[in-house]
N, C-alpha and C. Protein backbone atom coordinates (compact mmCIF):
# COMPACT_ATOMS: atom_id res chain seq x y z
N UNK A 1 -21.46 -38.48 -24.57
CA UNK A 1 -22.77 -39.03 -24.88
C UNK A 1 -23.80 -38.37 -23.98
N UNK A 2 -24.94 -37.83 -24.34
CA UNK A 2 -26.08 -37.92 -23.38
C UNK A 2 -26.86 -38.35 -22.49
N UNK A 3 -27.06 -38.24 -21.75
CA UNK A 3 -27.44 -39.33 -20.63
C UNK A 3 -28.94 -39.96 -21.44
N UNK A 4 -28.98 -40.67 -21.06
CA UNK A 4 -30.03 -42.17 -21.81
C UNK A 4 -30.93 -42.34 -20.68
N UNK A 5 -32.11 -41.86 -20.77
CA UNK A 5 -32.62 -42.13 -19.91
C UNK A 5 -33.36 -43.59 -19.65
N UNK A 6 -33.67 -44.07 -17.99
CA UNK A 6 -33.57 -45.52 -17.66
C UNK A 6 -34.68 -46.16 -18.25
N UNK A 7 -36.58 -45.40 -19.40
CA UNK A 7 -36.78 -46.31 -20.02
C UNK A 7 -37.05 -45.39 -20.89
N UNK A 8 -37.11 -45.83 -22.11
CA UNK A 8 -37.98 -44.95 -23.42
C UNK A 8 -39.22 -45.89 -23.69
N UNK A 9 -39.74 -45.08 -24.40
CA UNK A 9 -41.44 -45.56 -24.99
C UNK A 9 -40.97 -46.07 -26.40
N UNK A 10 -42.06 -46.93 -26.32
CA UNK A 10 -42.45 -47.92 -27.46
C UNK A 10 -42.20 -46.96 -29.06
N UNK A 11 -42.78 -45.59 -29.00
CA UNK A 11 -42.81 -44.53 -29.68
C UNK A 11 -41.37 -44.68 -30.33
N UNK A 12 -40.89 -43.75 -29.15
CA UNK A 12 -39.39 -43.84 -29.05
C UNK A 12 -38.74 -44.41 -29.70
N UNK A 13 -39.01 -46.40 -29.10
CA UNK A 13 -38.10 -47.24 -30.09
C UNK A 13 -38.29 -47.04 -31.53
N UNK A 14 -39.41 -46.72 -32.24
CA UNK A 14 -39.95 -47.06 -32.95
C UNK A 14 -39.47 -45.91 -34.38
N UNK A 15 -39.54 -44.40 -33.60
CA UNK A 15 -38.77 -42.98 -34.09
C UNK A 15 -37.48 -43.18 -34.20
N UNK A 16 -36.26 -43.83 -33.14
CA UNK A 16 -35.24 -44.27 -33.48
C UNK A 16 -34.89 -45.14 -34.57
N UNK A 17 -35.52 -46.98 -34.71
CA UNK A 17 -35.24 -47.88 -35.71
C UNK A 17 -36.07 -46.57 -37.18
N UNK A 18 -36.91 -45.82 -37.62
CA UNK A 18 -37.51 -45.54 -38.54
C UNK A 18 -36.44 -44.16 -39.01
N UNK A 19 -35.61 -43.11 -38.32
CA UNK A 19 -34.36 -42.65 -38.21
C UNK A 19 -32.99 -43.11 -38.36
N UNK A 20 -32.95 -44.16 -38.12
CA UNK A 20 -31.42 -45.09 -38.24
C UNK A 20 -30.60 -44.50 -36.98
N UNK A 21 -31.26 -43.85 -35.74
CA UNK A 21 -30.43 -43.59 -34.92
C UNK A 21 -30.00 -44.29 -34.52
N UNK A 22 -28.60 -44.46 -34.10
CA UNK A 22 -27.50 -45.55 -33.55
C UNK A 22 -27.87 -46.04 -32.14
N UNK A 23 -28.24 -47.46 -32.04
CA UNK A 23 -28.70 -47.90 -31.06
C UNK A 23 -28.80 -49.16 -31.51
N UNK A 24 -28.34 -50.27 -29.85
CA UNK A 24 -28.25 -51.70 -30.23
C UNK A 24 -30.00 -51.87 -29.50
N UNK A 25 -30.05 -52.87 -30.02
CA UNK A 25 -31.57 -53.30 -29.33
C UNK A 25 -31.67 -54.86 -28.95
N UNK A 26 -31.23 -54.69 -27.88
CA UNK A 26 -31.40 -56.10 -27.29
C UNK A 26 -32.65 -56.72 -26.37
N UNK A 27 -33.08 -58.02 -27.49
CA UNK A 27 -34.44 -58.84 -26.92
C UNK A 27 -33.66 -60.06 -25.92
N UNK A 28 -34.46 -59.83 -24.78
CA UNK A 28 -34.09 -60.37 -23.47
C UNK A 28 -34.85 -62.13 -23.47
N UNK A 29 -36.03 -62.02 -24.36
CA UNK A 29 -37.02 -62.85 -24.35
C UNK A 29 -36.20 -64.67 -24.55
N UNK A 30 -37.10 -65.18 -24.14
CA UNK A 30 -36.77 -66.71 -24.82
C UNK A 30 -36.74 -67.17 -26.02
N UNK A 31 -36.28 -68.13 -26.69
CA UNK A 31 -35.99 -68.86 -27.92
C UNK A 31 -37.54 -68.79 -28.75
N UNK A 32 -38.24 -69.44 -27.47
CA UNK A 32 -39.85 -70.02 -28.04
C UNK A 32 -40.78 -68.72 -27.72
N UNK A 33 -40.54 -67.61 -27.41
CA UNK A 33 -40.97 -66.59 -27.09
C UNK A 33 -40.53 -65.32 -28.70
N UNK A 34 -39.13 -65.97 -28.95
CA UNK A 34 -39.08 -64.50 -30.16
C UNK A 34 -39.86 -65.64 -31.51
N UNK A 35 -39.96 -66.39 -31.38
CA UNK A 35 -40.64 -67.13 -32.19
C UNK A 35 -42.43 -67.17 -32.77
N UNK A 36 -42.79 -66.29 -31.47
CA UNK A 36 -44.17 -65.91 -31.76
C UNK A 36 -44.05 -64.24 -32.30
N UNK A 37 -43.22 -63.57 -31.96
CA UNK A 37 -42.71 -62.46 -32.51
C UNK A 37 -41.59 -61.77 -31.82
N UNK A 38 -41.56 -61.10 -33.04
CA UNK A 38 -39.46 -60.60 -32.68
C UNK A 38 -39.52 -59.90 -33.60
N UNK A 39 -39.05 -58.81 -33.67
CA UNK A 39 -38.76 -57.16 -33.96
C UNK A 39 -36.67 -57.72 -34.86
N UNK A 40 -37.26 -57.33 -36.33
CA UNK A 40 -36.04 -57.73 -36.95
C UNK A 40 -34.81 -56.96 -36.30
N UNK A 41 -33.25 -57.57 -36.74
CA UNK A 41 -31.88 -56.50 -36.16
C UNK A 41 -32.02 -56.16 -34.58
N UNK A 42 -32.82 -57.40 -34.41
CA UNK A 42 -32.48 -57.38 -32.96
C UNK A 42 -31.27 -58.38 -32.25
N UNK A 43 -30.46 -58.07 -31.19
CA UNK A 43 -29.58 -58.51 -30.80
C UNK A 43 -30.06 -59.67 -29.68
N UNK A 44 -30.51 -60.86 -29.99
CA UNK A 44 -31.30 -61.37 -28.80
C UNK A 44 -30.26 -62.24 -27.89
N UNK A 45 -30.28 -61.81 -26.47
CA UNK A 45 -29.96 -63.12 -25.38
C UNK A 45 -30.91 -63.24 -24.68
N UNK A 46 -30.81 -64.47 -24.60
CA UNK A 46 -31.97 -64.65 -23.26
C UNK A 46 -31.68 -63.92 -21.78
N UNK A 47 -32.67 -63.37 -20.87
CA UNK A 47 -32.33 -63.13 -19.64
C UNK A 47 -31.34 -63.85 -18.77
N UNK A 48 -31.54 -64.71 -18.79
CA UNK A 48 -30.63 -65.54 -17.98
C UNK A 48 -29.04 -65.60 -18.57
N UNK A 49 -29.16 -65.85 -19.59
CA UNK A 49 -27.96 -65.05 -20.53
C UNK A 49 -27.02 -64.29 -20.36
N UNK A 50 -27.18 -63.27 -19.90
CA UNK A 50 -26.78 -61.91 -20.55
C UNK A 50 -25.84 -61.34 -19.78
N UNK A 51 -25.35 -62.62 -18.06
CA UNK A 51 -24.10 -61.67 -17.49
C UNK A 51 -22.85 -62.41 -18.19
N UNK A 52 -23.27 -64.11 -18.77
CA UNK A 52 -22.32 -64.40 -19.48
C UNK A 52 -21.99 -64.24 -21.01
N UNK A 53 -22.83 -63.22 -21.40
CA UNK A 53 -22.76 -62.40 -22.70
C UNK A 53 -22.79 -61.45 -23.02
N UNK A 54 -22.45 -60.43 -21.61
CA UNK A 54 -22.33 -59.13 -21.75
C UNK A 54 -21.58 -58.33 -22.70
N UNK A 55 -20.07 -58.87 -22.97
CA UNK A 55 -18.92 -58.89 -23.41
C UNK A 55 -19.85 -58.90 -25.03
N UNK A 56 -20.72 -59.00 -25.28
CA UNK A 56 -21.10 -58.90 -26.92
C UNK A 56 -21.61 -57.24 -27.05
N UNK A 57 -22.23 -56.90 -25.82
CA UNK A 57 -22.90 -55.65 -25.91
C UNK A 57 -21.90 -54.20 -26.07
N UNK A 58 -21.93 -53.31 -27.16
CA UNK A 58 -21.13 -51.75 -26.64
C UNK A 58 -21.39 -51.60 -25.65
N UNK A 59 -19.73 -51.23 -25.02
CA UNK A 59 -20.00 -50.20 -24.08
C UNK A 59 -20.00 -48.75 -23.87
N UNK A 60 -20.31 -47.91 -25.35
CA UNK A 60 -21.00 -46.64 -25.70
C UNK A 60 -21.85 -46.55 -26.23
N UNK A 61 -22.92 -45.81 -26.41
CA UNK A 61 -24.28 -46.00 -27.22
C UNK A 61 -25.48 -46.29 -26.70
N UNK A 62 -26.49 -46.50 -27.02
CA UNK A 62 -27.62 -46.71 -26.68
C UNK A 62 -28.00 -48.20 -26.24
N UNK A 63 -28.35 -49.24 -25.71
CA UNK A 63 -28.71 -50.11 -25.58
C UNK A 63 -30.44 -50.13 -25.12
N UNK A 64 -31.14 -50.34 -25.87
CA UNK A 64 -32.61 -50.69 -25.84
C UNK A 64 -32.82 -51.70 -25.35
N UNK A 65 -33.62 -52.54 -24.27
CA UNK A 65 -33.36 -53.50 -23.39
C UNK A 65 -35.02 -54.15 -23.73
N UNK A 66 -35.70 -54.85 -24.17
CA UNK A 66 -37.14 -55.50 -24.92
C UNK A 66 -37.06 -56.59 -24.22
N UNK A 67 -38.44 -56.64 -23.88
CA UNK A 67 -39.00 -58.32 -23.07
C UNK A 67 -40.11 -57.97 -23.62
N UNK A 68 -41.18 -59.33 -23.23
CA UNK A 68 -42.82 -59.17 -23.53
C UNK A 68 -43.52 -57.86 -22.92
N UNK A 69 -43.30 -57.56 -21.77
CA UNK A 69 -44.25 -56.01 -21.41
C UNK A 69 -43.26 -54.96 -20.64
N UNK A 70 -41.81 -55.24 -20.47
CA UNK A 70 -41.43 -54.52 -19.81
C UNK A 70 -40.67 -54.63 -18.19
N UNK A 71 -40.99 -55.72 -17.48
CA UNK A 71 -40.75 -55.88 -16.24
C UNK A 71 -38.65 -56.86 -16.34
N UNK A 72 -38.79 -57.50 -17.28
CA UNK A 72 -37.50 -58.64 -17.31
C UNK A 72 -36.45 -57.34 -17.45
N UNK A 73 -37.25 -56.53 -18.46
CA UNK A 73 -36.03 -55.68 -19.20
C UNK A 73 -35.85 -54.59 -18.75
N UNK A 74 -36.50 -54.32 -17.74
CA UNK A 74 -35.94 -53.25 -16.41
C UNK A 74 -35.13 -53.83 -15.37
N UNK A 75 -35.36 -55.10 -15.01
CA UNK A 75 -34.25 -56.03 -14.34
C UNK A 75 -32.76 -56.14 -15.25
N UNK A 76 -32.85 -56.12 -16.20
CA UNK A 76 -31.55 -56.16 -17.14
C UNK A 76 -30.64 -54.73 -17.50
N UNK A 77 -31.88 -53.98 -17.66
CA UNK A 77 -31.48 -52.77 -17.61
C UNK A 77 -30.98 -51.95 -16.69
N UNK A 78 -31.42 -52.10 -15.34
CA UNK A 78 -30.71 -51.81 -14.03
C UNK A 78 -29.41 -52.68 -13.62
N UNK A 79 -29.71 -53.84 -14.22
CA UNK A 79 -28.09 -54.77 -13.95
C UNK A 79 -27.07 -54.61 -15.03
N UNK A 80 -27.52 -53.43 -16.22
CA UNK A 80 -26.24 -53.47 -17.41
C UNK A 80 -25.99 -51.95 -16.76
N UNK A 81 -26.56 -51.04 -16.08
CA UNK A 81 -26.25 -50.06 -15.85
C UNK A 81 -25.53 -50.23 -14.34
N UNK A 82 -25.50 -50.96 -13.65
CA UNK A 82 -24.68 -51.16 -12.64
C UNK A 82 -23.12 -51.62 -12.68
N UNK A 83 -23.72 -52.46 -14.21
CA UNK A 83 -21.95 -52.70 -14.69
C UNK A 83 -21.23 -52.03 -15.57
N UNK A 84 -21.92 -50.52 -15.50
CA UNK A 84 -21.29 -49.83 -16.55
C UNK A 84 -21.79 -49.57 -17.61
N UNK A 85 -22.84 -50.08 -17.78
CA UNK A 85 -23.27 -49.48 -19.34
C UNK A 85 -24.60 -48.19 -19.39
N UNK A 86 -23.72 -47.21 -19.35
CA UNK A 86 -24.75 -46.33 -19.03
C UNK A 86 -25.59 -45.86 -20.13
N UNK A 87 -25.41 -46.69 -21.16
CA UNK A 87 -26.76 -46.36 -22.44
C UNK A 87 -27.71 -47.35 -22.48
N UNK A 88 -27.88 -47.92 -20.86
CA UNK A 88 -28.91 -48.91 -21.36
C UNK A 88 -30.23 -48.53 -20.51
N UNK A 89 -31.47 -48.51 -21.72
CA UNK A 89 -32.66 -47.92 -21.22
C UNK A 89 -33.85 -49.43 -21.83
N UNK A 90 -34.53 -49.58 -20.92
CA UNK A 90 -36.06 -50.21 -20.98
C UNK A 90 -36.91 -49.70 -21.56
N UNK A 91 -37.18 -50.86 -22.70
CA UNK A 91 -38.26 -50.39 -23.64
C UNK A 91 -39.65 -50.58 -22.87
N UNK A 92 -40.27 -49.69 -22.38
CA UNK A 92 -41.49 -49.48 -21.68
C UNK A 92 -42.28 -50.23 -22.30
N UNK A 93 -43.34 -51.31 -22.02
CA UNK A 93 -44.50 -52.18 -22.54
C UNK A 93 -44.23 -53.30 -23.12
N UNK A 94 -43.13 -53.35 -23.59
CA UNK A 94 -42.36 -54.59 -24.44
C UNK A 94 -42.50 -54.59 -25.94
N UNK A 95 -42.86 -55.83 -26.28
CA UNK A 95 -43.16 -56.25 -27.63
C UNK A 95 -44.45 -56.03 -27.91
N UNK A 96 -45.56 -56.61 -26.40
CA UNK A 96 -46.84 -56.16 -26.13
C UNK A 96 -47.50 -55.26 -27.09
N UNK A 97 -46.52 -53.63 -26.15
CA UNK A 97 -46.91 -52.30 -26.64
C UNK A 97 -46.75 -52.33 -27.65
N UNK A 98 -45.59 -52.67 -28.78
CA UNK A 98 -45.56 -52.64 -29.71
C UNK A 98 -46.42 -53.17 -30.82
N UNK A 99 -46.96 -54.04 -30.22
CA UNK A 99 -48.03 -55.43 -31.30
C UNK A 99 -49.67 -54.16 -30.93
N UNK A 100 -49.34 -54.17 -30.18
CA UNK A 100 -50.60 -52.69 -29.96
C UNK A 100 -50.72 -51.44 -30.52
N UNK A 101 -49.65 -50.85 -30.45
CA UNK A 101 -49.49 -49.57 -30.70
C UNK A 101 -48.79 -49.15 -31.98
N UNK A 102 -47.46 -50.09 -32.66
CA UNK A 102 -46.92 -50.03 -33.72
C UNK A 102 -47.24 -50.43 -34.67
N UNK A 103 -47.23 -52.13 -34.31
CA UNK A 103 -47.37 -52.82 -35.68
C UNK A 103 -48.21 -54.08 -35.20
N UNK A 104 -49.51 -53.66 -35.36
CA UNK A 104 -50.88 -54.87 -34.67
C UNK A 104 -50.90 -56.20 -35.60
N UNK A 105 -50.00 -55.88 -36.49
CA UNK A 105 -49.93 -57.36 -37.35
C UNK A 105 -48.72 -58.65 -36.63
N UNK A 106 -48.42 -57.93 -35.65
CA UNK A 106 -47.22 -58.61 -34.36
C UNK A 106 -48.36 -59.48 -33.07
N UNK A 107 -48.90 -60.90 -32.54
CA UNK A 107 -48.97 -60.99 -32.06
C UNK A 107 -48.67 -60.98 -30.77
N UNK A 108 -50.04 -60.84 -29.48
CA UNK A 108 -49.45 -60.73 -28.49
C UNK A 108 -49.86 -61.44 -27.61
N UNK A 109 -48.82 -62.30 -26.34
CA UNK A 109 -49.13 -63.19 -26.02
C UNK A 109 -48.90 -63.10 -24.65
């Protein structure tokens, strides 16, 4: 595999899901949080979540790591790459960037 670098851009995510490149995309966010918006075929655990649900994630491939702007899912992303998962990269800006830059019909909160 290629090394994955530790975040990609909003772009990025966006060139990958519109490609079908193979990649899980996991939203870190809360229950009442993907509820104001959430990016479909997403794999969601909550942050707090996710060392007792690791065991759901590949451990080859890409892992895309999404919070609201970016900060949760560099904390997750540095703690799935410490345990081994070296395809996991931070989606730079969050959902934010995305409701901005992708698809402005996505509120942002």
């Amino acid at each position: 595999m290629d090394e994955v670098p530790l975040e990609i851009s909003i772009e990025e995510l966006d060139r990958m899901r519109k490609e079908d490149e193979p990649h899980t995309l996991l939203d870190i966010r809360e229950p009442h949080e993907l509820q104001i918006s959430a990016l479909s075929g997403s794999l969601d655990i909550p942050m707090g979540n996710v060392p007792e649900r690791v065991d759901e994630l590949p451990r080859e491939g890409t892992i895309a790591v999404l919070c609201r702007t970016g900060n949760r899912s560099m904390k997750v992303t540095m703690w799935l790459r410490e345990q081994g998962y070296e395809g996991a990269t931070n989606v730079g800006g969050g959902i934010n960037a995305w409701a901005e830059r992708i698809d402005p019909s996505l509120p942002q909160y």
